[in-house]
C-alpha atoms as a PDB file:
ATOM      1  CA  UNK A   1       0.000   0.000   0.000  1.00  0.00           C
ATOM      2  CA  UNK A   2       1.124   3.487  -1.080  1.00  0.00           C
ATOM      3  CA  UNK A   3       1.772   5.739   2.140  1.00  0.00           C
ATOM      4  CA  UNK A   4       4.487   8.457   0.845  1.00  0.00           C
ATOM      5  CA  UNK A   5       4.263  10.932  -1.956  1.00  0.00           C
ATOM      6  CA  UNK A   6       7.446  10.819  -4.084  1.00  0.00           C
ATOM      7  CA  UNK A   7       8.636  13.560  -3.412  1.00  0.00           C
ATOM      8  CA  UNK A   8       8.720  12.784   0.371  1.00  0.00           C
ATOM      9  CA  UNK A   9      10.099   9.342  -0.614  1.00  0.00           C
ATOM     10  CA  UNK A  10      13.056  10.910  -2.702  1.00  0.00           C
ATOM     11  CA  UNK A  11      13.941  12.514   0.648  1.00  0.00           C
ATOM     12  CA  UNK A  12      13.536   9.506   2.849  1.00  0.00           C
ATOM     13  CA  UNK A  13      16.029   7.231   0.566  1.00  0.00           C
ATOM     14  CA  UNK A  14      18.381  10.133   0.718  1.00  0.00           C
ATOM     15  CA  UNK A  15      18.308   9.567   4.570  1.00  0.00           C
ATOM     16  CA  UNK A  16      19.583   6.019   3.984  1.00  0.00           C
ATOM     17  CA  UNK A  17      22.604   7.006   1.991  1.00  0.00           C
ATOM     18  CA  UNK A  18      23.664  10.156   3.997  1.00  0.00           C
ATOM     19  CA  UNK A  19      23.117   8.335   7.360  1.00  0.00           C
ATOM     20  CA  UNK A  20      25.691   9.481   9.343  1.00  0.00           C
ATOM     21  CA  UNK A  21      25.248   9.858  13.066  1.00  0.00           C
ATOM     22  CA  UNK A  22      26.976  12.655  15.231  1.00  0.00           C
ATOM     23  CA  UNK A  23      29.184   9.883  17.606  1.00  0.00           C
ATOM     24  CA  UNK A  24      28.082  11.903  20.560  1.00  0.00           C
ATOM     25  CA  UNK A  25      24.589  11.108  19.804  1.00  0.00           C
ATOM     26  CA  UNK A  26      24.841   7.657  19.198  1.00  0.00           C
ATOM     27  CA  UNK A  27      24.064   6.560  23.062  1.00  0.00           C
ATOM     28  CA  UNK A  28      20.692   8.940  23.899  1.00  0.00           C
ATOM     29  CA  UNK A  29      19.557   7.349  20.572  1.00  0.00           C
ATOM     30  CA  UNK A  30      20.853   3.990  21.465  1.00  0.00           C
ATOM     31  CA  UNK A  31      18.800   4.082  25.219  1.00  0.00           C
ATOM     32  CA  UNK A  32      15.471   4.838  23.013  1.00  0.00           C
ATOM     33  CA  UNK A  33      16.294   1.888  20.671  1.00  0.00           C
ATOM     34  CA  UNK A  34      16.545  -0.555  23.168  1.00  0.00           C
ATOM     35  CA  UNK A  35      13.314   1.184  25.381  1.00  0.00           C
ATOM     36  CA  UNK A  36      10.998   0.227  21.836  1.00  0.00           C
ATOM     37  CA  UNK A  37      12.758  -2.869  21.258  1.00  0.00           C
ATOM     38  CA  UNK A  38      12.360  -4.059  25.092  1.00  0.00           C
ATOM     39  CA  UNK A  39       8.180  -2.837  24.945  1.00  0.00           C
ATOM     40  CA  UNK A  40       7.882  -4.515  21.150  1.00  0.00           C
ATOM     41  CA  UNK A  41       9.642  -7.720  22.388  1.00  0.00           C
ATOM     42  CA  UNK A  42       7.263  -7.914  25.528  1.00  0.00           C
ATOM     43  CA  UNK A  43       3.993  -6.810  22.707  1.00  0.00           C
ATOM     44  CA  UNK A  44       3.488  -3.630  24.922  1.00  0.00           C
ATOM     45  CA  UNK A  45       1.942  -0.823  23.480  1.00  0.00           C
ATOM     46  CA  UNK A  46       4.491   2.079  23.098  1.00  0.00           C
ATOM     47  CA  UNK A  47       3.510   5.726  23.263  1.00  0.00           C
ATOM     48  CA  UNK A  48       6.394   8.380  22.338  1.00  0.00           C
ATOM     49  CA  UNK A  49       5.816  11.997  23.756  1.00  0.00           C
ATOM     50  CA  UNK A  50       8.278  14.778  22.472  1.00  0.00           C
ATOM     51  CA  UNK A  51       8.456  17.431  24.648  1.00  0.00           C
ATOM     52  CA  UNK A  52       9.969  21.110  24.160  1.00  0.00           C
ATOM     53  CA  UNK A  53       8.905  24.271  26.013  1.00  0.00           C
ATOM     54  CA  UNK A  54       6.443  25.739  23.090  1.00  0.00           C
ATOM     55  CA  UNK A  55       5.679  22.714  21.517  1.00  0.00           C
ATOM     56  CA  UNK A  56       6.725  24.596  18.412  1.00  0.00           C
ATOM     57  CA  UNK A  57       9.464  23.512  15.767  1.00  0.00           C
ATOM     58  CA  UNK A  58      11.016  20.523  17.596  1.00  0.00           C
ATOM     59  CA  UNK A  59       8.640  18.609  19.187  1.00  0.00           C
ATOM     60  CA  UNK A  60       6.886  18.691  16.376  1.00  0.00           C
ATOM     61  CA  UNK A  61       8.934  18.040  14.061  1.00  0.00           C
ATOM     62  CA  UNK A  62      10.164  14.471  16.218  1.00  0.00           C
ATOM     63  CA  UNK A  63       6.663  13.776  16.657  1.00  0.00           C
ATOM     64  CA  UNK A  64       6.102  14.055  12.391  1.00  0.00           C
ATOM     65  CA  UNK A  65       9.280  12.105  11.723  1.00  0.00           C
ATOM     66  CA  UNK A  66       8.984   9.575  14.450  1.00  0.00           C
ATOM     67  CA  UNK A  67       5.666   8.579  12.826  1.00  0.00           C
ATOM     68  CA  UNK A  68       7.069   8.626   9.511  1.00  0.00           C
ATOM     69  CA  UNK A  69       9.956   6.595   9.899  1.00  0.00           C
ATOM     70  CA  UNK A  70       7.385   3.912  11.992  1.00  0.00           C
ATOM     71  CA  UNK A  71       5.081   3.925   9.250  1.00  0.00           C
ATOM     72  CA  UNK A  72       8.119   2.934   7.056  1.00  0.00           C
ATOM     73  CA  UNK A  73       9.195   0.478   8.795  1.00  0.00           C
ATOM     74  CA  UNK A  74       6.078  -1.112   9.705  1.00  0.00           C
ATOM     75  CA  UNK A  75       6.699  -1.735  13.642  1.00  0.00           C
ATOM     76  CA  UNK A  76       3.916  -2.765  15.822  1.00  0.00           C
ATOM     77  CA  UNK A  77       1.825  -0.915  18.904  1.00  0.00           C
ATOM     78  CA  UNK A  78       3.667   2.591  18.538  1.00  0.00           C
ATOM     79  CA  UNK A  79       2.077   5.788  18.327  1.00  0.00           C
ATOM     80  CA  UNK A  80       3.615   9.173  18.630  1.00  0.00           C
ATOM     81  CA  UNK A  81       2.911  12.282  20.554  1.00  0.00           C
ATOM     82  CA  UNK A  82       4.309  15.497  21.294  1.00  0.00           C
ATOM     83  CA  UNK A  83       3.473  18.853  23.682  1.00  0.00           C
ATOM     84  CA  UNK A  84       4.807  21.231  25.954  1.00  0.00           C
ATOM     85  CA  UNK A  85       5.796  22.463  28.921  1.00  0.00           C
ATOM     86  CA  UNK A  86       3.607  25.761  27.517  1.00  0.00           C
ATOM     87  CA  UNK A  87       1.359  26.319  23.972  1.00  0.00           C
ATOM     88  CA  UNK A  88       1.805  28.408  21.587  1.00  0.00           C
ATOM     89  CA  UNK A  89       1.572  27.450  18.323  1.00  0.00           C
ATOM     90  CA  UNK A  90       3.594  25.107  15.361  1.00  0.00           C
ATOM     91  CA  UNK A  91       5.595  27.396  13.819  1.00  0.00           C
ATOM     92  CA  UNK A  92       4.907  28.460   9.963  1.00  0.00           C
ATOM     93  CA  UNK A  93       8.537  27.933   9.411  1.00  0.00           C
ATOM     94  CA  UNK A  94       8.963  24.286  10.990  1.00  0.00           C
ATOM     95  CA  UNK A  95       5.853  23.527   8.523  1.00  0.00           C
ATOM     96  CA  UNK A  96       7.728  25.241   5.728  1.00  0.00           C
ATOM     97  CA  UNK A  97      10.484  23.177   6.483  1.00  0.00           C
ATOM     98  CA  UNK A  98       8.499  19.505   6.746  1.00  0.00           C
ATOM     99  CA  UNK A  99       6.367  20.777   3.263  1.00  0.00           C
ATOM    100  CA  UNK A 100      10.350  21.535   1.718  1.00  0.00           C
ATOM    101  CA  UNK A 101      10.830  17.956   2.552  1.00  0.00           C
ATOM    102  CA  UNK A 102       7.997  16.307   1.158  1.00  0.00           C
ATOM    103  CA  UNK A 103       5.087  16.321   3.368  1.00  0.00           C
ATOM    104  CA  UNK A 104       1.718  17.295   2.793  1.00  0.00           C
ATOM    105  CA  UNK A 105       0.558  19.898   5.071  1.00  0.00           C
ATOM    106  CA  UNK A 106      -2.769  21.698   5.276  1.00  0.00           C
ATOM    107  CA  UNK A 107      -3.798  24.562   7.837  1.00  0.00           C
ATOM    108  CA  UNK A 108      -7.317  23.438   8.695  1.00  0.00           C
ATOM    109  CA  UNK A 109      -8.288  26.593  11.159  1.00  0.00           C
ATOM    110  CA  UNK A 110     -10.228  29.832   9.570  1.00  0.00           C
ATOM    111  CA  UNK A 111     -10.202  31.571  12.539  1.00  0.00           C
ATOM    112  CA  UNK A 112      -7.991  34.147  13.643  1.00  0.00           C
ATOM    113  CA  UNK A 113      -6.561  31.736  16.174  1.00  0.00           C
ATOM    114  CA  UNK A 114      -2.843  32.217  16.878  1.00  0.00           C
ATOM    115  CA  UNK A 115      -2.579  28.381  17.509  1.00  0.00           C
ATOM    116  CA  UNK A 116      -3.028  27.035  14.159  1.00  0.00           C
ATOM    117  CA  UNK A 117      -4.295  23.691  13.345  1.00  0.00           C
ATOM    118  CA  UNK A 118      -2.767  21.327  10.896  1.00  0.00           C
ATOM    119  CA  UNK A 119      -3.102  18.237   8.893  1.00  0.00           C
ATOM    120  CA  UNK A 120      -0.279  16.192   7.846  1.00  0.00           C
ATOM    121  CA  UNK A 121      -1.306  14.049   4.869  1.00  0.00           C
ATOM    122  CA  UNK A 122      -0.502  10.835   3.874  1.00  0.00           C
ATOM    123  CA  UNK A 123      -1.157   8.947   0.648  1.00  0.00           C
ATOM    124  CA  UNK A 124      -3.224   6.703   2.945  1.00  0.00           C
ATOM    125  CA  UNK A 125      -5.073   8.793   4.536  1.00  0.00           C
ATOM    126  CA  UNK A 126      -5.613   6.595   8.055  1.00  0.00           C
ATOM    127  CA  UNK A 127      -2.103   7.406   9.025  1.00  0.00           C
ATOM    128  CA  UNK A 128      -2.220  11.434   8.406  1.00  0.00           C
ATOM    129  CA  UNK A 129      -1.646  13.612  11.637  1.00  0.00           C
ATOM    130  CA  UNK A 130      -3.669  16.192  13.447  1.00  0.00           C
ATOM    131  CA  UNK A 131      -1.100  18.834  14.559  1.00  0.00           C
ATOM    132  CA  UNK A 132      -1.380  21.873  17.133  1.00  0.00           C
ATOM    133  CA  UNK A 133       0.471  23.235  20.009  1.00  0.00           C
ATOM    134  CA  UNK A 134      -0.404  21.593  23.249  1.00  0.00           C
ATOM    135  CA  UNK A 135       0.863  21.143  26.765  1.00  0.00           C
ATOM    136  CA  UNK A 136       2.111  17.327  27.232  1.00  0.00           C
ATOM    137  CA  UNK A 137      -0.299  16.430  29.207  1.00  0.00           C
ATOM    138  CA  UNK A 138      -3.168  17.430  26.737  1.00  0.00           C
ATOM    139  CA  UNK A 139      -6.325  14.904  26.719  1.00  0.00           C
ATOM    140  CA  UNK A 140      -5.191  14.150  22.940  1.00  0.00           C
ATOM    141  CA  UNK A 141      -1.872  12.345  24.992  1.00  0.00           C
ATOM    142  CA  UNK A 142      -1.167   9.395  27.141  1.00  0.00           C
ATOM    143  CA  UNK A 143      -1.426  10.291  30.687  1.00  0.00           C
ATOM    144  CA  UNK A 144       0.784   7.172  31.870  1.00  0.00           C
ATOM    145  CA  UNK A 145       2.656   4.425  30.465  1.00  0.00           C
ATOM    146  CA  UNK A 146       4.500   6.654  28.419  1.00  0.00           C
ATOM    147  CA  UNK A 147       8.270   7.688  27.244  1.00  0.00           C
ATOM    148  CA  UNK A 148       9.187  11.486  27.507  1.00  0.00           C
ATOM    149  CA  UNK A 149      11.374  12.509  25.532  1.00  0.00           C
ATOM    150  CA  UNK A 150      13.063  15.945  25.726  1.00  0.00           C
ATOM    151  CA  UNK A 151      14.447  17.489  22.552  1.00  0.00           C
ATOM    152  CA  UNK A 152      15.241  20.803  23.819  1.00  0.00           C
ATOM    153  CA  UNK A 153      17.744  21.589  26.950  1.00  0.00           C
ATOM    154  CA  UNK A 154      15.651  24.067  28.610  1.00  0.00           C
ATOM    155  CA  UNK A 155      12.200  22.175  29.108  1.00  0.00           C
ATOM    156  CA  UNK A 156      14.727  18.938  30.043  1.00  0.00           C
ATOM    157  CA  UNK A 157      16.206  20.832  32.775  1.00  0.00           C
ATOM    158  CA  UNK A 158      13.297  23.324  34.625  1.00  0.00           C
ATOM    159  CA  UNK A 159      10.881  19.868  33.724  1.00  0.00           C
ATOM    160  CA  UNK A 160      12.816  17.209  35.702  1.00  0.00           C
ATOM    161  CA  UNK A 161       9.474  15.397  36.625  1.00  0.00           C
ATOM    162  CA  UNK A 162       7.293  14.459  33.924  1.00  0.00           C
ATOM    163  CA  UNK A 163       3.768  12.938  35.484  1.00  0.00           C
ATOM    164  CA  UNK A 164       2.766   9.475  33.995  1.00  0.00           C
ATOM    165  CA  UNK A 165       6.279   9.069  32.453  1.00  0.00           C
ATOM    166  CA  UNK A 166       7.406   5.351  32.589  1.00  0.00           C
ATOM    167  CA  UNK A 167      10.834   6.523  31.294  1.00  0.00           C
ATOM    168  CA  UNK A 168      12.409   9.741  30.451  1.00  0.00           C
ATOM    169  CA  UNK A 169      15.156  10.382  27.562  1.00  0.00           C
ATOM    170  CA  UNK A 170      17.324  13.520  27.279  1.00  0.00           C
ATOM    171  CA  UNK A 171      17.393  14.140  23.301  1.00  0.00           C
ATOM    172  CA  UNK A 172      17.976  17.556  22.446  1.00  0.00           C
ATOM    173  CA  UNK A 173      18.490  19.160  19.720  1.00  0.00           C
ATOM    174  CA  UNK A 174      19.728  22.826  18.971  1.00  0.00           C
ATOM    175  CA  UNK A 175      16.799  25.553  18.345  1.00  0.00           C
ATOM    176  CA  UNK A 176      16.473  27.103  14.613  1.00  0.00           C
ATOM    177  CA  UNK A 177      14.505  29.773  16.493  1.00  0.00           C
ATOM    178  CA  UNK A 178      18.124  31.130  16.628  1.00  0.00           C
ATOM    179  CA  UNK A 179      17.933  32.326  13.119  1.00  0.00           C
ATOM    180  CA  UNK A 180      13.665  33.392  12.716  1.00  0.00           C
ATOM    181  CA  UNK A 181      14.720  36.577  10.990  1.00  0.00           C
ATOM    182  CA  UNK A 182      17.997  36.028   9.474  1.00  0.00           C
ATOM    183  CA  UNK A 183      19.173  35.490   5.755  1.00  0.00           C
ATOM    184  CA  UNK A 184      20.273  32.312   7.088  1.00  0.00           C
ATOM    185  CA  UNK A 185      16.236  30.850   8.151  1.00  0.00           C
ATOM    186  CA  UNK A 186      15.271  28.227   5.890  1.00  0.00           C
ATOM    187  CA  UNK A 187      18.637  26.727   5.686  1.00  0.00           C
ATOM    188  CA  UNK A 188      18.742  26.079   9.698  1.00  0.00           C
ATOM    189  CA  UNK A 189      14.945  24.988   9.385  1.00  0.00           C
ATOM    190  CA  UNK A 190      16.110  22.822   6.399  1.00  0.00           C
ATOM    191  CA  UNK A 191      19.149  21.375   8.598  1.00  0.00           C
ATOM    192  CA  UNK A 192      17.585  21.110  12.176  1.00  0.00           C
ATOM    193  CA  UNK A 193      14.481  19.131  10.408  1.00  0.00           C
ATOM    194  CA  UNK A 194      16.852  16.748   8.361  1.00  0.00           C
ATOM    195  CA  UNK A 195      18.677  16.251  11.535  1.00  0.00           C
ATOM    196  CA  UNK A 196      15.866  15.250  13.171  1.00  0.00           C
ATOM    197  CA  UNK A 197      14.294  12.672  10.147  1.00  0.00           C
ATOM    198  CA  UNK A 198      17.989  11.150  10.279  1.00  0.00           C
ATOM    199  CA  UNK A 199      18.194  10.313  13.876  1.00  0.00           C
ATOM    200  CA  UNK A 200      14.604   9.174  13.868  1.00  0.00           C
ATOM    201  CA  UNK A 201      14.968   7.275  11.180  1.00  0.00           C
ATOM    202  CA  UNK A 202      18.454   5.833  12.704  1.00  0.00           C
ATOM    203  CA  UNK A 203      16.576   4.497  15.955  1.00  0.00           C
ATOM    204  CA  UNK A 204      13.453   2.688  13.849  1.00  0.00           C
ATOM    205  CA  UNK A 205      15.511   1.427  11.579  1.00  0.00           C
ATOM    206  CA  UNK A 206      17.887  -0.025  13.993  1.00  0.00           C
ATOM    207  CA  UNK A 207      14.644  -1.863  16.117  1.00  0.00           C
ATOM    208  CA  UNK A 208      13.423  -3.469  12.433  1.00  0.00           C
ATOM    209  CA  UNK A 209      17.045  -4.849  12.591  1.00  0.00           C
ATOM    210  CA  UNK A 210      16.547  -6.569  16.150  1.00  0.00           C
END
């Protein structure tokens, strides 16, 4: 069955040839790897819940290419998540970034709403995504039995307890919030996002090798 676009296909075989890991990272993403493994071994239903403090750019965008990379891969009982420590909204330019890469994104709110809602489609439509800003423990997420992970420093360190957490990973990433503004935008959008679809795409792939 047809889930991808080509275009977002295109960029998801480039992730197999230009896989390289930062060394440093290889352990946080190792500890996740093994967590799914362990749950899919024991046919335990996984829940993933990327955190940041805005629930934003990189939450967001771990939460899309989490999904992605399980939907690729096939693996059973996970589903994916991601919120806040606050709301605010998902940021135009992280969608610019994920529709640059492939995806299919459409801004279902007409109001004047500054937190946005969007749909993430899929060539089968059963797997597309309802996206918004949200704090993590939204009714849309799992209230227990869950992994948090944290992809930005500053909700990983003033968050040190995380309610309903069965397991808490530290993987954070730098913010391209650095750059809103700069001649430099889309490239760091371009580059944190990739980044992001690499690593993810590193951990699933390593659990279909188990």
């Amino acid at each position: 069955m047809k889930i991808f676009n080509p275009l977002l296909t295109n960029y998801i075989e480039c992730l197999f040839s230009e896989n390289e890991i930062d060394k440093s990272r290889i352990g946080l993403l190792n500890d996740l790897t093994d967590y799914i493994y362990d749950k899919i071994r024991k046919k335990e239903k996984i829940n993933l819940v990327f955190i940041c403090t805005h629930n934003s750019r990189r939450s967001h965008l771990a939460h899309i290419w989490a999904h992605t990379a399980n939907l690729h891969f096939n693996l059973p009982n996970i589903q994916t998540f991601s919120g806040g420590t606050e709301e605010s909204a998902f940021n135009i330019r992280a969608v610019a970034a994920l529709i640059r890469a492939g995806f299919q994104i459409e801004n279902l709110d007409t109001s004047k709403s500054t937190n946005q809602h969007y749909l993430v489609r899929f060539e089968d439509e059963k797997h597309n995504l309802s996206m918004f800003s949200k704090v993590y423990d939204h009714r849309v997420n799992p209230k227990e039995n869950f992994a948090a992970i944290m992809v930005c420093s500053h909700a990983d360190e003033n968050c040190p307890l995380i309610p309903g957490a069965e397991k808490r990973f530290s993987v954070p990433y730098d913010d391209p919030k650095d750059f809103d503004g700069t001649d430099q935008e889309s490239e760091k959008y371009d580059e944190r996002c990739l980044e992001i679809a690499k690593e993810m795409f590193y951990v699933f792939e390593r659990i279909n090798k188990k």
